[in-house]
Protein backbone atom coordinates (compact mmCIF):
# COMPACT_ATOMS: atom_id res chain seq x y z
CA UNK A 1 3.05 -18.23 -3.68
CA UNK A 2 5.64 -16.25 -1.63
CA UNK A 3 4.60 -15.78 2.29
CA UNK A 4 3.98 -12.29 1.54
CA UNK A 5 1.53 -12.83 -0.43
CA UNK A 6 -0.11 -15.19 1.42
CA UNK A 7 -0.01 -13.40 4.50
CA UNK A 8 -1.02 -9.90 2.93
CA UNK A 9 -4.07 -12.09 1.79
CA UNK A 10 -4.89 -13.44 4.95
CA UNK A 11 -4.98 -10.07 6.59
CA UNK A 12 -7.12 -7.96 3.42
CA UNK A 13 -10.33 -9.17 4.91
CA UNK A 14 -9.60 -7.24 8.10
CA UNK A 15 -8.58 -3.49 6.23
CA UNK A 16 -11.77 -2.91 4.04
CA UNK A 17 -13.45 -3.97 1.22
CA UNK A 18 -11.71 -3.18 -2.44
CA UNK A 19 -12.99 -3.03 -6.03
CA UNK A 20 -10.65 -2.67 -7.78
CA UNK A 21 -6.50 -3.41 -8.31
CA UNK A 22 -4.27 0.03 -9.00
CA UNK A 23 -0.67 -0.67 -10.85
CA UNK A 24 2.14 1.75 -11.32
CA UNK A 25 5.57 1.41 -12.90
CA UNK A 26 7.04 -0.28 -9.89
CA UNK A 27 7.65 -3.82 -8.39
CA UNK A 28 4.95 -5.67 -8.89
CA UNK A 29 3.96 -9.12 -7.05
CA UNK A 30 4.17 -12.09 -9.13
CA UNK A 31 1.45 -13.50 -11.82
CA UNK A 32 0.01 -16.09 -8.64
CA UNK A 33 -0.78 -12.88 -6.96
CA UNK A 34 -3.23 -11.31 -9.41
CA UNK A 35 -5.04 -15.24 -9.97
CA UNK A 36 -6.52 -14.72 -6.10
CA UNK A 37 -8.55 -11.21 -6.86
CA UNK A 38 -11.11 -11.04 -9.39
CA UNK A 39 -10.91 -7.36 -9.57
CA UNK A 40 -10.45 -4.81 -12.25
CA UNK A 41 -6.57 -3.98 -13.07
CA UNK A 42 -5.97 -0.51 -13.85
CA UNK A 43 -2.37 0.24 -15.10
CA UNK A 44 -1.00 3.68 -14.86
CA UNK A 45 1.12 4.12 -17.93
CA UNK A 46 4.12 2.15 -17.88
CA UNK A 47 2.32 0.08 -15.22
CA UNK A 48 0.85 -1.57 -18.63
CA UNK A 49 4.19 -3.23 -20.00
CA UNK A 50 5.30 -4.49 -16.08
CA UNK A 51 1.43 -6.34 -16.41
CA UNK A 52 2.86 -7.71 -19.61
CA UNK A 53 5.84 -9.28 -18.81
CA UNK A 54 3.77 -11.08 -16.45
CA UNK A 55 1.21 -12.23 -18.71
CA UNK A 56 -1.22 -10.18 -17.92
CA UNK A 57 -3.70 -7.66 -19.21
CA UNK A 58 -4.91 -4.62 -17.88
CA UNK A 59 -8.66 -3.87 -17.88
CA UNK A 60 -7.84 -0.22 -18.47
CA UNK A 61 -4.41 1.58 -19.42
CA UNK A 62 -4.38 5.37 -18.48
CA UNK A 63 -2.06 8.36 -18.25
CA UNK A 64 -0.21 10.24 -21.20
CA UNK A 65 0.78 6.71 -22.72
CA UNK A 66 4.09 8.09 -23.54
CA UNK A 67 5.27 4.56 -22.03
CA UNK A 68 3.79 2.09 -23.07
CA UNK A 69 5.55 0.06 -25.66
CA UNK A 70 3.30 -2.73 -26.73
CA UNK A 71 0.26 -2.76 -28.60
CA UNK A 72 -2.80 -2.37 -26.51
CA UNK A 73 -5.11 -5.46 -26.33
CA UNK A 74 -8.43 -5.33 -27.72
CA UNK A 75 -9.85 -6.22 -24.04
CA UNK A 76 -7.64 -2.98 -22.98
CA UNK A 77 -9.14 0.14 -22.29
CA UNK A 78 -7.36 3.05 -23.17
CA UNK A 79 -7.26 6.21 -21.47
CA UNK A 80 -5.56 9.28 -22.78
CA UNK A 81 -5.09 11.74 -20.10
CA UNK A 82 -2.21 14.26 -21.53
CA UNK A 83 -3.22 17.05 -18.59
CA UNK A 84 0.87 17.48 -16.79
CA UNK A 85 -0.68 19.28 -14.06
CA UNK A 86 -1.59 15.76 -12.66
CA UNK A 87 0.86 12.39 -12.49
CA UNK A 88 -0.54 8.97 -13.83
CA UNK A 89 -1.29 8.11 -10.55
CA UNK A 90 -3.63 10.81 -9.94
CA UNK A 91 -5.08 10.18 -13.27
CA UNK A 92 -5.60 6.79 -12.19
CA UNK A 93 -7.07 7.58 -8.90
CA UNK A 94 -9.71 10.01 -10.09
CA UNK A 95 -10.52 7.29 -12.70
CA UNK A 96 -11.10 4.48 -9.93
CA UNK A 97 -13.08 7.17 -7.98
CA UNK A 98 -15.84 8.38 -11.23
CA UNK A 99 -16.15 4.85 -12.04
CA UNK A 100 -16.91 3.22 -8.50
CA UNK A 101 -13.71 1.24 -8.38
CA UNK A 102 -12.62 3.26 -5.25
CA UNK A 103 -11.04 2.04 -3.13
CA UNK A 104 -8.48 0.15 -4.69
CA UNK A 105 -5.78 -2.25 -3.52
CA UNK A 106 -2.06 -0.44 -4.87
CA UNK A 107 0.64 -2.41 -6.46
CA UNK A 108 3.86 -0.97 -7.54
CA UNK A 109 3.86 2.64 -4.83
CA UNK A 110 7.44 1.73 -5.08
CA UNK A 111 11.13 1.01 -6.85
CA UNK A 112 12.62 3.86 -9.27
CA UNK A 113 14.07 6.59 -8.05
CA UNK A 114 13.59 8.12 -4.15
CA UNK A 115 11.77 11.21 -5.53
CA UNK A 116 8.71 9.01 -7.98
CA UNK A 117 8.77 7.05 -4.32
CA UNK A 118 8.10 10.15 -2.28
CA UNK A 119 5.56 11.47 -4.83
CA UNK A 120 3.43 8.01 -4.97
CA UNK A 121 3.59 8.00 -1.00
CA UNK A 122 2.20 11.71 -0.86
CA UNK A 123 -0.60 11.06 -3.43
CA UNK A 124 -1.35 7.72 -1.49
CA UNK A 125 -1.49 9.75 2.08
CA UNK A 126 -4.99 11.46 0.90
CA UNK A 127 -6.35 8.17 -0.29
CA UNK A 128 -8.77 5.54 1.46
CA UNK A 129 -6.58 2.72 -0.27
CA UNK A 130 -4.23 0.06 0.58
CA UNK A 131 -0.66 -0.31 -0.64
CA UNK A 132 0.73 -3.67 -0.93
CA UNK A 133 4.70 -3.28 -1.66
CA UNK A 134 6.08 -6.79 -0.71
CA UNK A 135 6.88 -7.78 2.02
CA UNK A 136 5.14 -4.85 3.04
CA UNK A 137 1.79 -2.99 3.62
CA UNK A 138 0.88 0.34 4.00
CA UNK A 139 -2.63 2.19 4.83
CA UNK A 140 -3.31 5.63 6.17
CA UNK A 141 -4.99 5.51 9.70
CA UNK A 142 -7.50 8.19 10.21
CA UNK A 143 -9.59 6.99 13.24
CA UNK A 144 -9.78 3.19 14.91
CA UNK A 145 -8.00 0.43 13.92
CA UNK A 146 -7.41 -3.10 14.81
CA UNK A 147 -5.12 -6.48 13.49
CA UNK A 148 -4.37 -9.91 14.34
CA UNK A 149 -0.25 -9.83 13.52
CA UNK A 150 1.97 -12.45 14.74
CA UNK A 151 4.45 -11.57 17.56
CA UNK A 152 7.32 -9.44 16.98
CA UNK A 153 5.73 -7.99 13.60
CA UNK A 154 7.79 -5.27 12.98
CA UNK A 155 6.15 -1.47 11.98
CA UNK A 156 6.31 1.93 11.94
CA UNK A 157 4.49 4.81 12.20
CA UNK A 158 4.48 8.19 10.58
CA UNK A 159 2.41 11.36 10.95
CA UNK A 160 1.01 12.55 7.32
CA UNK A 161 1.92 14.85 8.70
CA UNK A 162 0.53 15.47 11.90
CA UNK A 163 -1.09 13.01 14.01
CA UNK A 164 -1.94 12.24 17.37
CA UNK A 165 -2.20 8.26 18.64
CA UNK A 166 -2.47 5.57 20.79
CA UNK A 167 -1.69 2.09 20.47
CA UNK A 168 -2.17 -0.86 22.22
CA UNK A 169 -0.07 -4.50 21.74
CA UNK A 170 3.50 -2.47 20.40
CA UNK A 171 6.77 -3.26 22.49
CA UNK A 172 7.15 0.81 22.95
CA UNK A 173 3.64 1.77 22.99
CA UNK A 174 2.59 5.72 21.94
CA UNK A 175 -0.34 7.47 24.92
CA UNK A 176 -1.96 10.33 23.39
CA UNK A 177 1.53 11.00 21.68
CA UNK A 178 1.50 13.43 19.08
CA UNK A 179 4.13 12.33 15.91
CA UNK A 180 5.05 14.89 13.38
CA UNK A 181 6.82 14.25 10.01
CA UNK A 182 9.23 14.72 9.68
CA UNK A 183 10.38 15.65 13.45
CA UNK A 184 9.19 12.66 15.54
CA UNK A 185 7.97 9.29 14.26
CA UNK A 186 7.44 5.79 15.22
CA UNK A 187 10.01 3.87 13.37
CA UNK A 188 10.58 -0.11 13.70
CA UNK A 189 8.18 -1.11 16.72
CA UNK A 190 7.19 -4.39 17.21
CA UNK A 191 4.16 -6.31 18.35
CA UNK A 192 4.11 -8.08 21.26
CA UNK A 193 0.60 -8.94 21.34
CA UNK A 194 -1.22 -10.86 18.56
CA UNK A 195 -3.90 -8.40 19.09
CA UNK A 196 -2.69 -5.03 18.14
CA UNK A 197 -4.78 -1.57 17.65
CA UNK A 198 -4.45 2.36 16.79
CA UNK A 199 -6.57 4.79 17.60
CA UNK A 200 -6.10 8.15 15.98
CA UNK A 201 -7.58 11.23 17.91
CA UNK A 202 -6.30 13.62 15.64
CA UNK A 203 -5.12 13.80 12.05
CA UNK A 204 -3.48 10.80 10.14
CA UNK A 205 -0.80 8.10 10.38
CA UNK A 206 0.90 6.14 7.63
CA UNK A 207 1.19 2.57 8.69
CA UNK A 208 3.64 0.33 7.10
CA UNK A 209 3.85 -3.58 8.51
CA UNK A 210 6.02 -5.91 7.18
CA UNK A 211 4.89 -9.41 6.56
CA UNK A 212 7.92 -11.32 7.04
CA UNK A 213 9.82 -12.61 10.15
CA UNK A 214 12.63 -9.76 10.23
CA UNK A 215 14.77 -10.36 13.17
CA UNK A 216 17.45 -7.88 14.80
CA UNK A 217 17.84 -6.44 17.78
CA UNK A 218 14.14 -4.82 18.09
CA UNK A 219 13.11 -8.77 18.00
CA UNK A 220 15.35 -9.58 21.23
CA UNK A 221 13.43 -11.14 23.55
CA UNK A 222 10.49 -11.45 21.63
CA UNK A 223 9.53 -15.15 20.09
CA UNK A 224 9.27 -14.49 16.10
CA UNK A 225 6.05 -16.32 14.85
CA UNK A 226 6.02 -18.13 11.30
């Protein structure tokens, strides 16, 4: 299993409990990945044939269906939801949320082009969910939070789109500072405390962490932890 994987796994226990796993047409991890959860799968549309190639099934295929190519399986559920007012995604979403499988773990929020990217990430910013994008993760931060990382984990911060924080364990920590999107953001910070927390006085922060040993010059003087 790639060291993503295993370290995104090692640190789920720690962001919330989730019921279910949410796939869109993006990069998915590998087959190993899905083995570990025993969790719904919910493909948005295309999401279906990615799941496919990888040998595996989807619990539930919904969105306008315009493409998926193969057959669905008998075990499949499918969900026609033609209404273009809404994307697959939010199709998806309000299907995880009627049917108690909220919140869900995200695969796939990204790969295509920049503007499906930016669309995902704004649909994600209102949710309760976790996106797992490897060799990153990504969670909106609407109160209190705190991780175990290993040193020099590099992150960044962005206000969705106004928020107001405080950290504590960051190599250029943020008092009370208010961030802004897209105006003034925390952009490739660094731990340098295993301990790390955010505490979010007013509105919301996207939090992306990479969970891979990325060294450059925000790493300098900083031991990198495998």
């Amino acid at each position: 299993m790639p060291e993503a994987d295993q370290k995104f796994l090692a640190l789920l226990p720690a962001l919330g409990a989730y019921r279910s796993l949410l796939c869109l047409k993006g990069i998915l991890p590998g087959r190993t990945f899905f083995s570990h959860f025993n969790l719904p799968i919910i493909a948005a549309d295309g999401a279906y044939n990615l799941l496919l190639e990888k040998g595996i099934v989807a619990d539930v295929a919904i969105g306008d269906c315009d493409s998926i190519r193969a057959p669905i399986a008998p075990q499949t559920r499918k969900i026609v939801a033609e209404n273009q007012d809404f994307s697959d995604f939010q199709k998806a979403l309000k299907f995880v949320r009627e049917n108690r499988l909220s919140p869900p773990i995200i695969l796939g929020i990204n790969g295509g082009y920049i503007d499906h990217i930016l669309s995902n990430v704004a649909i994600f910013s209102r949710t309760d969910a976790v996106a797992y994008m490897p060799p990153n993760v990504a969670m909106v931060v609407r109160d209190r939070l705190a991780l175990r990382l290993p040193l020099a984990t590099k992150l960044s911060l962005f206000a969705v789109p106004f928020g107001r924080v405080t950290t504590r364990g960051l190599r250029w920590e943020l008092e009370n500072r208010e961030l802004h999107f897209p105006e003034y953001n925390s952009c490739f910070n660094r731990t340098v405390a295993e301990q790390v927390a955010f505490e979010v006085a007013e509105g919301a922060i996207f939090l992306v962490i990479y969970l891979e040993n990325i060294a450059d010059a925000g790493s300098e003087g900083i031991e990198l932890i495998h």
